[in-house]
Protein backbone atom coordinates (compact mmCIF):
# COMPACT_ATOMS: atom_id res chain seq x y z
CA UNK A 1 16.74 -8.80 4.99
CA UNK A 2 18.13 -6.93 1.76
CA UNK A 3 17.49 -3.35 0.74
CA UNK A 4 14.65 -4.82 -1.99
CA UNK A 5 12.81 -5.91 0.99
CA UNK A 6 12.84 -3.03 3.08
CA UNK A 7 11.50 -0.51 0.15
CA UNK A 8 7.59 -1.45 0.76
CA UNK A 9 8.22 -0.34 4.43
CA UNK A 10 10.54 2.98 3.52
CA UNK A 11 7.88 3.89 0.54
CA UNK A 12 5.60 3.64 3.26
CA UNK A 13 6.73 6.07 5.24
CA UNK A 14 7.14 8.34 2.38
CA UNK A 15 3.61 8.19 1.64
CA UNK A 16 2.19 9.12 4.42
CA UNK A 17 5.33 11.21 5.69
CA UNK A 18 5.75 9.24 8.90
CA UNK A 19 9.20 9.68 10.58
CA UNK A 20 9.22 6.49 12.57
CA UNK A 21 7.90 3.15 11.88
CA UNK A 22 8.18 0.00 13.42
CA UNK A 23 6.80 -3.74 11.96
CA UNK A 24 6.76 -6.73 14.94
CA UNK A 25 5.07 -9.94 13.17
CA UNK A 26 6.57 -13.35 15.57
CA UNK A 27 9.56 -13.36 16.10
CA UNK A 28 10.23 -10.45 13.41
CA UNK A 29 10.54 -7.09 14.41
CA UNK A 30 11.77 -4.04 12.62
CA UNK A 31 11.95 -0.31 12.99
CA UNK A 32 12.74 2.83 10.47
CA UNK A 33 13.18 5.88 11.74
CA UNK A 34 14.16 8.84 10.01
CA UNK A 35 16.96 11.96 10.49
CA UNK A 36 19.57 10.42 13.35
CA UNK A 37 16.83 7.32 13.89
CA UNK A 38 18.32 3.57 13.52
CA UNK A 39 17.03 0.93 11.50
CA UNK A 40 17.63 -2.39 13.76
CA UNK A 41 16.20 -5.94 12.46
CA UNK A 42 15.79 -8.19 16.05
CA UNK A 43 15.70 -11.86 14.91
CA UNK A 44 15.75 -14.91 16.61
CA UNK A 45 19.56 -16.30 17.11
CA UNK A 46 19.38 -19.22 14.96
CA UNK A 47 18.64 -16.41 12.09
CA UNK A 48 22.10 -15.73 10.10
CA UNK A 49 21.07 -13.47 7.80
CA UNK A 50 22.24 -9.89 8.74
CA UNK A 51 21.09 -6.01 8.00
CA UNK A 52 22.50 -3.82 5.61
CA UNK A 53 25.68 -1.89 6.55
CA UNK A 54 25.06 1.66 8.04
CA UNK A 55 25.97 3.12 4.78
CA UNK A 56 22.78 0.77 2.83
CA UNK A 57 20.75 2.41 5.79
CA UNK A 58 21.62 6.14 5.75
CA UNK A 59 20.72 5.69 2.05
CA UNK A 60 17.23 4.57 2.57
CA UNK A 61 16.76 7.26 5.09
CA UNK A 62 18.34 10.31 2.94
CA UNK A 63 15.62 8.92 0.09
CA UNK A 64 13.23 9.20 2.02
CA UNK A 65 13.75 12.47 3.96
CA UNK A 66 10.45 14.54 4.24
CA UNK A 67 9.02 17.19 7.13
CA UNK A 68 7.86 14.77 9.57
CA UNK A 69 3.99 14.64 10.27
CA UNK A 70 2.61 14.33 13.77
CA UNK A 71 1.15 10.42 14.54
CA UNK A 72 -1.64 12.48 16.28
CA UNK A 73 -4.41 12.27 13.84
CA UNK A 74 -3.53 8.48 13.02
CA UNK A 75 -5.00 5.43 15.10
CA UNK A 76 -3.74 2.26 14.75
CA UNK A 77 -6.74 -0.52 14.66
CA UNK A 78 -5.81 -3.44 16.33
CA UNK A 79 -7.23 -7.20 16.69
CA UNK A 80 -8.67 -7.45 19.89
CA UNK A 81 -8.65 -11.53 19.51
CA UNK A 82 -6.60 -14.23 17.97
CA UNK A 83 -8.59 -15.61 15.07
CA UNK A 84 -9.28 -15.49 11.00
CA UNK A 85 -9.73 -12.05 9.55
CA UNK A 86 -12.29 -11.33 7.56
CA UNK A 87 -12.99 -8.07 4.84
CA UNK A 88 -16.68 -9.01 4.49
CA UNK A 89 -20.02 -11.04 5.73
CA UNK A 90 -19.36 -13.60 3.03
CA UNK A 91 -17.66 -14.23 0.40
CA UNK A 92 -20.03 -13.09 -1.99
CA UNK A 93 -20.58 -9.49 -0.45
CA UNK A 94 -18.80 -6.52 -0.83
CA UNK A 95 -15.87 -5.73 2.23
CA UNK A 96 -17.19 -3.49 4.98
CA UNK A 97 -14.06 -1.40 4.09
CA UNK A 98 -12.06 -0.15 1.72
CA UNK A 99 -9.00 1.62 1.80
CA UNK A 100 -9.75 5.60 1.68
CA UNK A 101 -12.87 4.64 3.19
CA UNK A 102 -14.78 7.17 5.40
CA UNK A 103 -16.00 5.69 8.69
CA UNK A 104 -17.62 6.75 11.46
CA UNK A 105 -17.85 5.15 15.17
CA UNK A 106 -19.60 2.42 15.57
CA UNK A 107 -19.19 1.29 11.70
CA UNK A 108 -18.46 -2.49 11.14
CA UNK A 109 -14.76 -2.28 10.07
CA UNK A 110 -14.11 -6.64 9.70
CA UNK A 111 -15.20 -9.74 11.26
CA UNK A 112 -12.83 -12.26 13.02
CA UNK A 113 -13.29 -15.88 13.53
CA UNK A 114 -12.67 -17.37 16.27
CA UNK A 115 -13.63 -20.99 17.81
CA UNK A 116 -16.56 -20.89 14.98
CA UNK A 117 -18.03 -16.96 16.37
CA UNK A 118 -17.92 -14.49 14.46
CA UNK A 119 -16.55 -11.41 15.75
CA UNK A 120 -17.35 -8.03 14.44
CA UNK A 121 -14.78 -4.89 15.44
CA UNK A 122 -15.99 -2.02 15.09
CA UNK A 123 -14.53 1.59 14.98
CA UNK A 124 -14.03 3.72 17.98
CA UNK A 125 -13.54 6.77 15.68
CA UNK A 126 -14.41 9.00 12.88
CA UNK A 127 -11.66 9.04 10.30
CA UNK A 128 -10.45 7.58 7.28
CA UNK A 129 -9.35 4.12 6.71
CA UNK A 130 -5.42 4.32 5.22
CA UNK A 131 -4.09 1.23 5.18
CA UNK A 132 -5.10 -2.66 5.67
CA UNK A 133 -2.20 -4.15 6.96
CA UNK A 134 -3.74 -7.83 6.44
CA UNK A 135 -4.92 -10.10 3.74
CA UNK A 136 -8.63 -11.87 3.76
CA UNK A 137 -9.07 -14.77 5.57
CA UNK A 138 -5.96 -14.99 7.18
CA UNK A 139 -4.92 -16.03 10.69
CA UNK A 140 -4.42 -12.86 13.41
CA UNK A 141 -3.18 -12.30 16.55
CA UNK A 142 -3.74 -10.81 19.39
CA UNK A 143 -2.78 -7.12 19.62
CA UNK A 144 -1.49 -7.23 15.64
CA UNK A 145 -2.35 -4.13 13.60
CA UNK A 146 -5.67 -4.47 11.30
CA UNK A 147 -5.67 -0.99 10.23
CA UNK A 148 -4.22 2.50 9.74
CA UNK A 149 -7.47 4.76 10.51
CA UNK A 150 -6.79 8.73 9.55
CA UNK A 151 -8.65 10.84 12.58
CA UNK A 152 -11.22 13.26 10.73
CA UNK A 153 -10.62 16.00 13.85
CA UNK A 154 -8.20 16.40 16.56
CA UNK A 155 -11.53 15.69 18.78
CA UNK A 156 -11.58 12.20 17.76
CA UNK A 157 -7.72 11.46 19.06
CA UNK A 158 -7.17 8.77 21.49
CA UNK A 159 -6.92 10.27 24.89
CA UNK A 160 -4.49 6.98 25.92
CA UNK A 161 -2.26 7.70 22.82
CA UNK A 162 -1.71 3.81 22.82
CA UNK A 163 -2.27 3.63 19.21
């Protein structure tokens, strides 16, 4: 992975002043931290491609220095089932979300597919949709992150903090 690729994930973190992030997709994982944090890439063995030198690394994380924010008013939405993600009903009709979206619980957030039923998940919180982390009707896994929901009040936080 080269320093072009890692920008989407630092600007990221710079946007919504997060001071630790951390990507798994397969066999990919990859975590950015910020002040004395560590950015490691974990890759299968047969992989030869390596990370940027510490030096390429303190770089990115002196760019992107900011006061860190607390993760507590964020909620990470995950997919509770392997399947096909879906932004709307049908193709023809509007997604159920869009980013900067307000939601409350209970509101239809997307639909996966799986073994021809479709699936609706729904939000366990009021707050405000930040990020979509994955592209219309593509495949998902189990456990992978859907969305980035903003908490509207500390009330709403997740009393398990497994976000």
């Amino acid at each position: 992975m080269n320093l072009e690729e890692l920008k989407p994930y630092a600007e990221f973190m710079k946007k919504y002043q997060l001071d630790y992030l951390e990507v798994r997709k397969g066999d990919f994982s990859l975590v950015l931290g910020k002040k004395s944090a560590v950015i490691k890439n974990e890759q299968p063995q047969n992989n030869i491609e390596q990370m940027p030198q510490v030096s390429a690394e303190e770089d990115i994380l002196k760019e992107y220095q900011q006061p860190a924010q607390q993760l507590e008013d964020v909620v990470y939405i995950k997919a509770p089932l392997v399947g096909t993600f879906y932004r709307a009903p049908s193709p023809e009709s509007a997604p159920f979300v869009e980013i900067e979206s307000e939601v409350k619980k209970g509101d239809t957030l997307c639909i996966v597919e799986a073994m021809k039923v479709m699936n609706e998940i729904k939000s366990d919180y009021n707050g405000t949709v930040k990020e979509i982390l994955i592209e219309n009707a593509t495949p998902t896994e189990y456990g992978q992150v859907l969305f980035i929901l903003q908490l509207s009040s500390p009330a709403d936080t997740p009393q398990d903090k497994d976000k």
